[in-house]
Protein backbone atom coordinates (compact mmCIF):
# COMPACT_ATOMS: atom_id res chain seq x y z
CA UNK A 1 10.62 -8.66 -6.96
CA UNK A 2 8.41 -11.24 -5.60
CA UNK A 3 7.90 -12.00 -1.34
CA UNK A 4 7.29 -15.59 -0.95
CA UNK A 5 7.45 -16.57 -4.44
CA UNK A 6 3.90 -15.09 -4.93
CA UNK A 7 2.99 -11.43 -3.28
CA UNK A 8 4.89 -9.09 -6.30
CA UNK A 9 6.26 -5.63 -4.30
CA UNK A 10 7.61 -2.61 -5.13
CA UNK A 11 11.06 -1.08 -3.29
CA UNK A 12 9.88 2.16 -1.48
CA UNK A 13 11.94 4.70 -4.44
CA UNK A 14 9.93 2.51 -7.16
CA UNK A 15 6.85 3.91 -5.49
CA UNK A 16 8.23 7.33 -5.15
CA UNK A 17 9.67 7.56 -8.60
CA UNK A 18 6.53 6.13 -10.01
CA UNK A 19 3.87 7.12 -8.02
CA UNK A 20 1.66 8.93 -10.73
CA UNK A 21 1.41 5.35 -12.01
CA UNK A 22 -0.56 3.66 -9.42
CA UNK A 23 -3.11 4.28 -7.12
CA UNK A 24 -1.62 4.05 -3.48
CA UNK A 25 -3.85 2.05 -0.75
CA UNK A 26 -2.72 2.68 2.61
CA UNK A 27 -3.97 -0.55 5.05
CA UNK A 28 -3.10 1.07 8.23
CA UNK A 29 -5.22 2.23 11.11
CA UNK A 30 -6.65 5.78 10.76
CA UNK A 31 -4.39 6.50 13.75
CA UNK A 32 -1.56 5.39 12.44
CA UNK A 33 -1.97 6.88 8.92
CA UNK A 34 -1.81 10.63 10.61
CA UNK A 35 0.64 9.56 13.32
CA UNK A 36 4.52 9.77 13.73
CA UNK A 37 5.39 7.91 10.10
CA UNK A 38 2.68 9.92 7.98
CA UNK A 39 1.45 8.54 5.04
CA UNK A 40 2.38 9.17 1.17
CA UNK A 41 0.50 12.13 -0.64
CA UNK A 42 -1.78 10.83 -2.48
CA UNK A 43 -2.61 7.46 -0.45
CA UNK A 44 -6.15 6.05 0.45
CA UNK A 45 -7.04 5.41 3.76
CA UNK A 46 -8.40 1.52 3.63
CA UNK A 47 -7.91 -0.28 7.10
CA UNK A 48 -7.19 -3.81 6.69
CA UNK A 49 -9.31 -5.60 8.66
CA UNK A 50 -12.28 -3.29 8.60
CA UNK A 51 -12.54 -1.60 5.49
CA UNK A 52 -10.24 -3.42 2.67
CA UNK A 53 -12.85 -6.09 2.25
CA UNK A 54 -15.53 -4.41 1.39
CA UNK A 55 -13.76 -2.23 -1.01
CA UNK A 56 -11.96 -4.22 -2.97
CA UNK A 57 -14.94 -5.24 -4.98
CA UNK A 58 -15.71 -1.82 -6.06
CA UNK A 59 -12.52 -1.03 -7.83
CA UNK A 60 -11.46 -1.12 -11.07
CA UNK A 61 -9.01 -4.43 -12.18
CA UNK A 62 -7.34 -2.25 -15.23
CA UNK A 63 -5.58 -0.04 -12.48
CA UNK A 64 -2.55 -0.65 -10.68
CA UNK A 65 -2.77 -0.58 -6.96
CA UNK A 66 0.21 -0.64 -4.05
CA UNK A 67 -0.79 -1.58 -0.92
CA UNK A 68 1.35 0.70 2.09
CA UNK A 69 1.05 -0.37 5.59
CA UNK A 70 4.17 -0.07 8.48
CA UNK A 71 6.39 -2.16 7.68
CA UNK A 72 4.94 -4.66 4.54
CA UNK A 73 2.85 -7.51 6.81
CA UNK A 74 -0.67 -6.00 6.36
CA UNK A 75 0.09 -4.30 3.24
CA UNK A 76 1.41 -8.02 1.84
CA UNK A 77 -2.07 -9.46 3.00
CA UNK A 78 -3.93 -6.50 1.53
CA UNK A 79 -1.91 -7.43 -2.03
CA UNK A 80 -2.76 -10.90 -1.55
CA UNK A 81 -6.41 -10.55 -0.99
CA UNK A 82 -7.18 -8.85 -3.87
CA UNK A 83 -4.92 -11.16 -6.03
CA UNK A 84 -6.97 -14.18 -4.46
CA UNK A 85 -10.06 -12.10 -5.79
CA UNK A 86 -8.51 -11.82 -9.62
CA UNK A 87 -6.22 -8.37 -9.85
CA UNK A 88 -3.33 -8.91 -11.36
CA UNK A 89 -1.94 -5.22 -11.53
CA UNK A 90 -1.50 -5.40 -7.12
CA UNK A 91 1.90 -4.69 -5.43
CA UNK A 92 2.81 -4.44 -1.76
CA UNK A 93 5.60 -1.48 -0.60
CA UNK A 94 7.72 -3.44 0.95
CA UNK A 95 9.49 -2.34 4.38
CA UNK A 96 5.91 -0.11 4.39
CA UNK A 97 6.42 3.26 5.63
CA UNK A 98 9.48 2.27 7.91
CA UNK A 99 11.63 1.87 4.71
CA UNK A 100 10.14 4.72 3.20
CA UNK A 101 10.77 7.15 6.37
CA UNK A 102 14.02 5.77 6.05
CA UNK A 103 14.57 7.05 3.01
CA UNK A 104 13.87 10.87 3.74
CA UNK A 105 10.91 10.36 1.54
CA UNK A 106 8.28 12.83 1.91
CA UNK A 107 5.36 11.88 4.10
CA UNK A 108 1.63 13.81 5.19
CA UNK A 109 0.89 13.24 8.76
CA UNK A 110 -2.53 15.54 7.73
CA UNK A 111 -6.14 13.77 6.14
């Protein structure tokens, strides 16, 4: 599925189910990625505006990423920065970790 005709995403049980598929990049706040919502086993720490950036140029374009932030708005930026800066294999989560609380799905509210 495709936000805005150009930002592909992922439905927070396509992430679950397929997890071991991607590498997860969480675009949140450190406060927010150990606070009340948790954040998905597994998931990178990469704040948005600070961090995201700067990292971006150091990984790998033959992996898949999916980009996690509250509710999809950073996490949809996040996915469309690094397609601007040529991956291809880059999803957002979309409803971020409000759908996937939602959902009952596990979370780690630990670094």
């Amino acid at each position: 599925m495709y936000v805005n005709q150009m930002i592909p995403e992922l439905k927070p049980q396509e992430v679950s189910a397929r997890a071991k598929e991607f590498t997860l990049i969480d675009v949140r706040r450190p406060d927010e990625f150990t606070g009340e919502l948790g954040h998905i086993a597994g998931a990178k720490l990469v704040t948005l505006e600070t961090d995201l950036p700067h990292f971006l140029p150091t990984l790998s374009k033959d992996t898949t990423y999916v980009f996690v932030c509250r509710s999809g708005g950073r996490s949809g930026a996040a996915t469309q920065l690094a397609l601007d800066q040529g991956f291809t294999k880059v999803y957002n989560m979309a409803g971020g970790m409000l759908a996937w609380n939602a959902l009952g799905l596990a979370v780690e509210t630990k670094t």
